[in-house]
Protein backbone atom coordinates (compact mmCIF):
# COMPACT_ATOMS: atom_id res chain seq x y z
CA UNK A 1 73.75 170.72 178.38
CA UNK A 2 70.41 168.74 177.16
CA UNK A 3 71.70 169.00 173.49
CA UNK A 4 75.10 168.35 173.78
CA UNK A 5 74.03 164.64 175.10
CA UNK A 6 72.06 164.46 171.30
CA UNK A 7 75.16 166.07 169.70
CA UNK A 8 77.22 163.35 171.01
CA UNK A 9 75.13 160.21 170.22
CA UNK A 10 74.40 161.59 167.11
CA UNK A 11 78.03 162.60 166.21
CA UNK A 12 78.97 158.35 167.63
CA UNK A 13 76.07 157.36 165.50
CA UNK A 14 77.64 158.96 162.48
CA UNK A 15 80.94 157.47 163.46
CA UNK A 16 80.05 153.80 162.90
CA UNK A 17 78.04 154.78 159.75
CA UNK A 18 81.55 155.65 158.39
CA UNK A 19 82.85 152.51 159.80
CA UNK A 20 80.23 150.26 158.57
CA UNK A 21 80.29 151.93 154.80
CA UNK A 22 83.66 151.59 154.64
CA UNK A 23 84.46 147.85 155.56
CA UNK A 24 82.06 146.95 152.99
CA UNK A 25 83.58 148.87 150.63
CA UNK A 26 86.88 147.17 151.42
CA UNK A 27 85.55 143.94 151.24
CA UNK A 28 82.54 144.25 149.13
CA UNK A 29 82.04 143.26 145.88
CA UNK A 30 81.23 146.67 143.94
CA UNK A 31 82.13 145.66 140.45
CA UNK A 32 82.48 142.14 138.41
CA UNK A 33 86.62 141.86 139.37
CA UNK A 34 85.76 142.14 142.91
CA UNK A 35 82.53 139.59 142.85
CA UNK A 36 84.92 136.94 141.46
CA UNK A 37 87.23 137.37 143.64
CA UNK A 38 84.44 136.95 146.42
CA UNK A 39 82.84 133.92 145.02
CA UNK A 40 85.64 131.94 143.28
CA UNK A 41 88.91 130.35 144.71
CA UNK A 42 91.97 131.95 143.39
CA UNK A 43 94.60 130.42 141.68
CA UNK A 44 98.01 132.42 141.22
CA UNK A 45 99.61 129.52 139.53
CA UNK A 46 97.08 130.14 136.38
CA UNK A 47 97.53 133.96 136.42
CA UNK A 48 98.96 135.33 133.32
CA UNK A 49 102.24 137.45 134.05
CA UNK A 50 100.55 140.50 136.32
CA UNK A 51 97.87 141.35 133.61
CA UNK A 52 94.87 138.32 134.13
CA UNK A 53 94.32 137.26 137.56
CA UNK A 54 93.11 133.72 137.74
CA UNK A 55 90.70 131.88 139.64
CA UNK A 56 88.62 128.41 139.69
CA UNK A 57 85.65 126.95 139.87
CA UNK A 58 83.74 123.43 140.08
CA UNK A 59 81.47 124.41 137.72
CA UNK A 60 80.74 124.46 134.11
CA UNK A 61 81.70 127.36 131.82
CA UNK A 62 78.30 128.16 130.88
CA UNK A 63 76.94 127.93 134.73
CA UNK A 64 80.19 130.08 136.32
CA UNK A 65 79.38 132.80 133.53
CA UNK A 66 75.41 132.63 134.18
CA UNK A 67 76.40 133.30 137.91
CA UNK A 68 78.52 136.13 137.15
CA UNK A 69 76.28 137.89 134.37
CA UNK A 70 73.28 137.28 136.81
CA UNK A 71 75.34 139.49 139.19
CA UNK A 72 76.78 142.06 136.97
CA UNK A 73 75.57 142.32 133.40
CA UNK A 74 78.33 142.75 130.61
CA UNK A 75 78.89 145.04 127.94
CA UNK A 76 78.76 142.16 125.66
CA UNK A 77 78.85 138.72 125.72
CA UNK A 78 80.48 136.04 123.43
CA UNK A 79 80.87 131.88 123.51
CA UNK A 80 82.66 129.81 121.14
CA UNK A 81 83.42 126.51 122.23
CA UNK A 82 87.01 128.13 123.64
CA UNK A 83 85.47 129.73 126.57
CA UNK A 84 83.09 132.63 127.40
CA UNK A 85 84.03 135.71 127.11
CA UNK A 86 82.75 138.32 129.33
CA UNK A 87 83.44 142.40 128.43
CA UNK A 88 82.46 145.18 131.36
CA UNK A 89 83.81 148.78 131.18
CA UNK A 90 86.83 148.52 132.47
CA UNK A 91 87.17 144.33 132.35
CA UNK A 92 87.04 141.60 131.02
CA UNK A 93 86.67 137.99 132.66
CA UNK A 94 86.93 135.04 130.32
CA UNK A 95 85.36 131.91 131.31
CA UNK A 96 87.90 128.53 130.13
CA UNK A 97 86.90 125.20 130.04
CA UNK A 98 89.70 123.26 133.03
CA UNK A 99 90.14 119.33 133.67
CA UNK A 100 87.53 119.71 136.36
CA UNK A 101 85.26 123.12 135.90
CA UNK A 102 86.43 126.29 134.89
CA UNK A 103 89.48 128.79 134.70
CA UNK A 104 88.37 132.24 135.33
CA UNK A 105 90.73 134.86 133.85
CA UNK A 106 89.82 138.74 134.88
CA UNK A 107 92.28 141.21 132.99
CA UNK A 108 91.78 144.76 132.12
CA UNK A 109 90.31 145.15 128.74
CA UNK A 110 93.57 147.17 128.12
CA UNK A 111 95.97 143.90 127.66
CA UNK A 112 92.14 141.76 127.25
CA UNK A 113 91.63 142.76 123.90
CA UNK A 114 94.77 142.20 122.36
CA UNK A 115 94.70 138.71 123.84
CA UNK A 116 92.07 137.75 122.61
CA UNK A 117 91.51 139.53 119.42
CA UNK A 118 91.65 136.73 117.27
CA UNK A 119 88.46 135.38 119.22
CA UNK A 120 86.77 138.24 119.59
CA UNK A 121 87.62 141.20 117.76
CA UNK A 122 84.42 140.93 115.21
CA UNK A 123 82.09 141.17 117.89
CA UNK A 124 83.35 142.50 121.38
CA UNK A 125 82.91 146.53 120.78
CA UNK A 126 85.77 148.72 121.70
CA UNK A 127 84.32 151.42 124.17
CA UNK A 128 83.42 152.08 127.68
CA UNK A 129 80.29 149.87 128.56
CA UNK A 130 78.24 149.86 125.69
CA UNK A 131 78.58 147.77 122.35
CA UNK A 132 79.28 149.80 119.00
CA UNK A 133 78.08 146.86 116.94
CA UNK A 134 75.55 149.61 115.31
CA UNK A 135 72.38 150.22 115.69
CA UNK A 136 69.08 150.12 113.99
CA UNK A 137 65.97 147.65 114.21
CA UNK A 138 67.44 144.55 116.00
CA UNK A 139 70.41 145.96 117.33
CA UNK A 140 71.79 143.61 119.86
CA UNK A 141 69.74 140.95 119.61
């Protein structure tokens, strides 16, 4: 009878564990799409048919992607006075100048890459997560 009191509390105890780990993985931001969507306002009249998801911010280009790549690191990186451009594994989030701030497109690098090819093609790698800009003495730098 003694243990079954333990087996209980520790069986409840185990119960809100799973409770607790999954709400914040519902509402957590685990990758750069869902830490935008956490920390920017969205804006569906600036999404791009159902492929980039748009959102806004008060702040500069440079600042919103300094935020983001402060958070989650990118694959690579690229700025052009068009935007930053922001490639992850699966992602990508470009970074537009707006009237007031920034527009902050995430799209899958799937339809990303043909978008914006004609920016980025000669230096965004095509791959999962790493760049394939070469290698050698200096490589990314």
């Amino acid at each position: 009878m003694k243990y079954r009191k333990w087996f209980v509390l520790g069986a409840g105890l185990a119960l809100v564990g799973l409770l607790v780990a999954g709400v914040g993985t519902l509402y957590g931001n685990f990758s750069p799409r869902g830490y935008v969507a956490d920390k920017f306002s969205r804006s569906t009249g600036d999404d791009i048919g159902q492929d980039a998801v748009a959102y806004t911010s008060a702040k500069a280009p440079s600042e919103v992607a300094d935020q983001i790549t402060d958070a989650w690191r990118p694959a690579d990186r690229y700025v052009d006075g068009s935007g930053v451009y922001l490639r992850y594994n699966d992602d990508s989030i470009v970074i537009l100048p707006a009237a007031v701030g920034s527009l902050i497109l995430v799209e899958r690098m799937l339809t990303a890459y043909p978008r914006y090819y004609g920016i980025v093609g000669g230096y965004w790698g095509w791959g999962r997560g790493a760049s394939v800009r070469g290698g050698g003495p200096g490589a990314g730098k």
